[in-house]
C-alpha atoms as a PDB file:
ATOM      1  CA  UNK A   1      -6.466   1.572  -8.781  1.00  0.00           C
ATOM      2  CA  UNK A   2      -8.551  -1.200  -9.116  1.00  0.00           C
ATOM      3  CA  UNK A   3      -6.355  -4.470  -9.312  1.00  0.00           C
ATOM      4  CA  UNK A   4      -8.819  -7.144  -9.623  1.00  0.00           C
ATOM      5  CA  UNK A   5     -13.050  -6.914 -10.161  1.00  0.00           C
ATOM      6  CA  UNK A   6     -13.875  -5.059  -6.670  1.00  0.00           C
ATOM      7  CA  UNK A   7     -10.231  -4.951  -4.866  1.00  0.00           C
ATOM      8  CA  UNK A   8      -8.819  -1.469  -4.977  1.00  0.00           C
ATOM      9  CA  UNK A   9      -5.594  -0.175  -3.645  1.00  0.00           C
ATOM     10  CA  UNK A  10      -4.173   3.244  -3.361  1.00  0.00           C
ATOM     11  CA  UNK A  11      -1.612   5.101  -0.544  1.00  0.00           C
ATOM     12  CA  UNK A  12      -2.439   7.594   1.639  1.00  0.00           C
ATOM     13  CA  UNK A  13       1.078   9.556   0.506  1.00  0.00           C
ATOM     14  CA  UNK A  14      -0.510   9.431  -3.124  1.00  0.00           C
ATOM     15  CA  UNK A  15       1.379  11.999  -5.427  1.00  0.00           C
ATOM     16  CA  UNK A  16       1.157  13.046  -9.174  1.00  0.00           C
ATOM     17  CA  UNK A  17      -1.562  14.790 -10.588  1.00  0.00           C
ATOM     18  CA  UNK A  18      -2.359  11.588 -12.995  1.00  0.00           C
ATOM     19  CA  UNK A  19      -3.787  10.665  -9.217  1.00  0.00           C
ATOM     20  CA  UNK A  20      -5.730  13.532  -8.521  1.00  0.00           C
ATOM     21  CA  UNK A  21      -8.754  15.332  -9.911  1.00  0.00           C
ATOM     22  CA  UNK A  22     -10.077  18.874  -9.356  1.00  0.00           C
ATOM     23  CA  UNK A  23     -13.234  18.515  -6.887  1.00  0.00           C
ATOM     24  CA  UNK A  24     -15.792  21.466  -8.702  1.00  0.00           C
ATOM     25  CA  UNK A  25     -18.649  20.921  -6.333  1.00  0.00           C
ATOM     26  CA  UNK A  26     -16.134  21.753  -3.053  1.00  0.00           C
ATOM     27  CA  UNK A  27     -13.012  22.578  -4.524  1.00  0.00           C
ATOM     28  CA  UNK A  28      -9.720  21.067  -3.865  1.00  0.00           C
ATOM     29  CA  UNK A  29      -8.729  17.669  -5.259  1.00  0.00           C
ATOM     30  CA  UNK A  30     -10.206  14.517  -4.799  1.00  0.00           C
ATOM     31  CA  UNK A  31      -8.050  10.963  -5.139  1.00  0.00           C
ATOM     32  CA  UNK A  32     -11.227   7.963  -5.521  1.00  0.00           C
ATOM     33  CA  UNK A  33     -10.399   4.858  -3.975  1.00  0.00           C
ATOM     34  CA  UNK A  34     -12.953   2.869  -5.410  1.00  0.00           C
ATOM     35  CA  UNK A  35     -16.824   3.894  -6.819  1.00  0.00           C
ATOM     36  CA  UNK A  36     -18.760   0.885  -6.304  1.00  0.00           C
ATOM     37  CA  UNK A  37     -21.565  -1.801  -5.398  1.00  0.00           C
ATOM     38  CA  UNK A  38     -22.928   1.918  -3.731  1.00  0.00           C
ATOM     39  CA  UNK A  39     -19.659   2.546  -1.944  1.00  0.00           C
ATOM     40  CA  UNK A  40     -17.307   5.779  -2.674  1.00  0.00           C
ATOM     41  CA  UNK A  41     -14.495   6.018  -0.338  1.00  0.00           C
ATOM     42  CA  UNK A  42     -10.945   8.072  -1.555  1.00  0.00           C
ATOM     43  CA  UNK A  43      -8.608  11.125   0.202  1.00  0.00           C
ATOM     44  CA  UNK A  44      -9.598  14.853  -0.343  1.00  0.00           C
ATOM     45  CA  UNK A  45      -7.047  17.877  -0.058  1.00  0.00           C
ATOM     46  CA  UNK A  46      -6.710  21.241   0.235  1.00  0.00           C
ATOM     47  CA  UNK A  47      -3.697  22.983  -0.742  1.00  0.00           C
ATOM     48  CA  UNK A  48      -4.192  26.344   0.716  1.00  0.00           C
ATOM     49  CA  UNK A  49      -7.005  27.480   3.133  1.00  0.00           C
ATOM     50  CA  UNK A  50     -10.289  28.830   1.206  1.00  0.00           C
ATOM     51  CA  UNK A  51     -11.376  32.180   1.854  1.00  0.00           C
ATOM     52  CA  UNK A  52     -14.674  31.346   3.204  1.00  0.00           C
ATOM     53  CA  UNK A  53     -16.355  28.202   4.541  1.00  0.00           C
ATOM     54  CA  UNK A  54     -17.255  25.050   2.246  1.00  0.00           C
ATOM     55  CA  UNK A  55     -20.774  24.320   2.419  1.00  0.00           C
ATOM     56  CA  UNK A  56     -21.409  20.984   2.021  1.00  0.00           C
ATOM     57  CA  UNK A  57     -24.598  18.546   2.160  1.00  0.00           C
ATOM     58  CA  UNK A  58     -23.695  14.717   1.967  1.00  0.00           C
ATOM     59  CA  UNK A  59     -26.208  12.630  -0.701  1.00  0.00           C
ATOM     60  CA  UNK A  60     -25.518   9.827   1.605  1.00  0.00           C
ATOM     61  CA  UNK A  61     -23.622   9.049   4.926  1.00  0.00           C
ATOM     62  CA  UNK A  62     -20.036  10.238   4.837  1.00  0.00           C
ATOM     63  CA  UNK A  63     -17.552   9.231   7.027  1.00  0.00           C
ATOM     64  CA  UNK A  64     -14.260  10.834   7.539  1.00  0.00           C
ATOM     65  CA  UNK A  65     -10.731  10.281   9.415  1.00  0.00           C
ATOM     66  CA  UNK A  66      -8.487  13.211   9.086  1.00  0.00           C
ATOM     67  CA  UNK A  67      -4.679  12.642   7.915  1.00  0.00           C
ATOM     68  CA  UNK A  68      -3.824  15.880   7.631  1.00  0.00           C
ATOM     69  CA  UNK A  69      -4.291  19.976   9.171  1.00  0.00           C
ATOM     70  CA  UNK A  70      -7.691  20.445  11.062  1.00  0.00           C
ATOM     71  CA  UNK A  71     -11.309  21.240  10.261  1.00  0.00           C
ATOM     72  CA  UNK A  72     -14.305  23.067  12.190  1.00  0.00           C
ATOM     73  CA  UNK A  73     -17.468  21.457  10.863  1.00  0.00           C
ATOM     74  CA  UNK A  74     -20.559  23.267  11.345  1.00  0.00           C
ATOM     75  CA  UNK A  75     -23.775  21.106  11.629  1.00  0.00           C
ATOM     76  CA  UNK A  76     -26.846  22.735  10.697  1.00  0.00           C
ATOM     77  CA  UNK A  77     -29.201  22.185  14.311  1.00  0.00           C
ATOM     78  CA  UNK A  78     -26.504  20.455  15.464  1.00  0.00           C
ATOM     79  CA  UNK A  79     -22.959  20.432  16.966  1.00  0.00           C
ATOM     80  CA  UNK A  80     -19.631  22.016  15.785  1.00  0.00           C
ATOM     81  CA  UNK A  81     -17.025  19.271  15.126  1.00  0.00           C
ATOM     82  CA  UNK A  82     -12.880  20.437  15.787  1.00  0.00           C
ATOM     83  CA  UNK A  83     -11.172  17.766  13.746  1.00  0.00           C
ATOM     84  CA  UNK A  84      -7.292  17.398  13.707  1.00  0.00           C
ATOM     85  CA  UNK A  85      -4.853  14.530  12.528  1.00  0.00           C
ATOM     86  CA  UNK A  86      -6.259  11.017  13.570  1.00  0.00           C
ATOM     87  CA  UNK A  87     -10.222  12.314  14.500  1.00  0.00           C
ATOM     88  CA  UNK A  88     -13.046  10.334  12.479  1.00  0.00           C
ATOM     89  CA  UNK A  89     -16.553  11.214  12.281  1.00  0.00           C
ATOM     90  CA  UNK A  90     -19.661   9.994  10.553  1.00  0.00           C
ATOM     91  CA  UNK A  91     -22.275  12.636   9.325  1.00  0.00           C
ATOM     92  CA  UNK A  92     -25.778  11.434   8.517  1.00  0.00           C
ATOM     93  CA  UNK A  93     -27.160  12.127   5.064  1.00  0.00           C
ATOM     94  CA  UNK A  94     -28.438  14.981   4.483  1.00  0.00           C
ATOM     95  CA  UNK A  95     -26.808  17.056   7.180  1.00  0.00           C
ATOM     96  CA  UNK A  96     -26.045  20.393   5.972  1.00  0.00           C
ATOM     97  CA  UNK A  97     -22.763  21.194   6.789  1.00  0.00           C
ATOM     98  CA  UNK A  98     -20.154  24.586   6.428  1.00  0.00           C
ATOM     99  CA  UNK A  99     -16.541  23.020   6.757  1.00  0.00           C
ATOM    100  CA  UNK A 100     -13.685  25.781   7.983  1.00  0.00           C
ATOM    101  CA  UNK A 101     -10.547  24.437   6.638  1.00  0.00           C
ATOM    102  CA  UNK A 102      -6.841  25.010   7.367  1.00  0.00           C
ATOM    103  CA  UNK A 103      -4.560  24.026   5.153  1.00  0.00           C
ATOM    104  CA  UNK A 104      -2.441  21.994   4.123  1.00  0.00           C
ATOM    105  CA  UNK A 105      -5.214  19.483   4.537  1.00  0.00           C
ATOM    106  CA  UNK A 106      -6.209  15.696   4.041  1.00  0.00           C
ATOM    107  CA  UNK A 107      -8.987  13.373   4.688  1.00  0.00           C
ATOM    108  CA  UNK A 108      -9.678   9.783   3.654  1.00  0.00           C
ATOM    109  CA  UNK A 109     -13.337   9.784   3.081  1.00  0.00           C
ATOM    110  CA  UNK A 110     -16.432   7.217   2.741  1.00  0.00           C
ATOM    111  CA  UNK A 111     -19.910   7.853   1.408  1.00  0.00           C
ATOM    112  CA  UNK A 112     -22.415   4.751   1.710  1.00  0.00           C
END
């Protein structure tokens, strides 16, 4: 929620679907923080693992800190990240990724 021109505020124990949004390109749901001067930043969830991995190729750098379950993030040419509860990492742009989910999970996320 944006409470004055540029200052946004949200929780991370968010609930109610008036506060999420149905993410098409990845799937899940998607809570945005804020959307500007080039900054996106919000939380992400899945409810129940996926069937197969999420591929998933960043327009910009993305930055994530995991709140909730774990994630195996495969880096094209690269490593293989094992992310649980309190684990950040920063992806460059561009990096093609497959993302092996177990649910229940949560991330707060940045893109800049």
């Amino acid at each position: 929620m944006e409470l004055h021109p540029g200052v946004f505020l949200s929780k991370v124990s968010v609930e109610g679907a008036e506060h999420w949004q149905s993410d098409p390109e990845v799937g899940g749901e998607a809570h945005v923080l804020c959307d500007a001067d080039g900054v996106q930043a919000g939380l992400w969830r899945m409810r129940k693992t996926p069937e197969k991995p999420i591929p998933f190729t960043a327009a910009t750098r993305e930055t994530i800190l995991v709140l909730e379950g774990s994630v195996r993030i495969e880096i094209a040419g690269g490593p293989t990240l094992e992310l649980a509860p309190g684990d950040i990492a920063s992806l460059p742009k561009g990096a093609e990724t497959r993302w092996h989910v177990t649910a229940p999970f949560k991330e707060l996320w940045v893109l800049a």
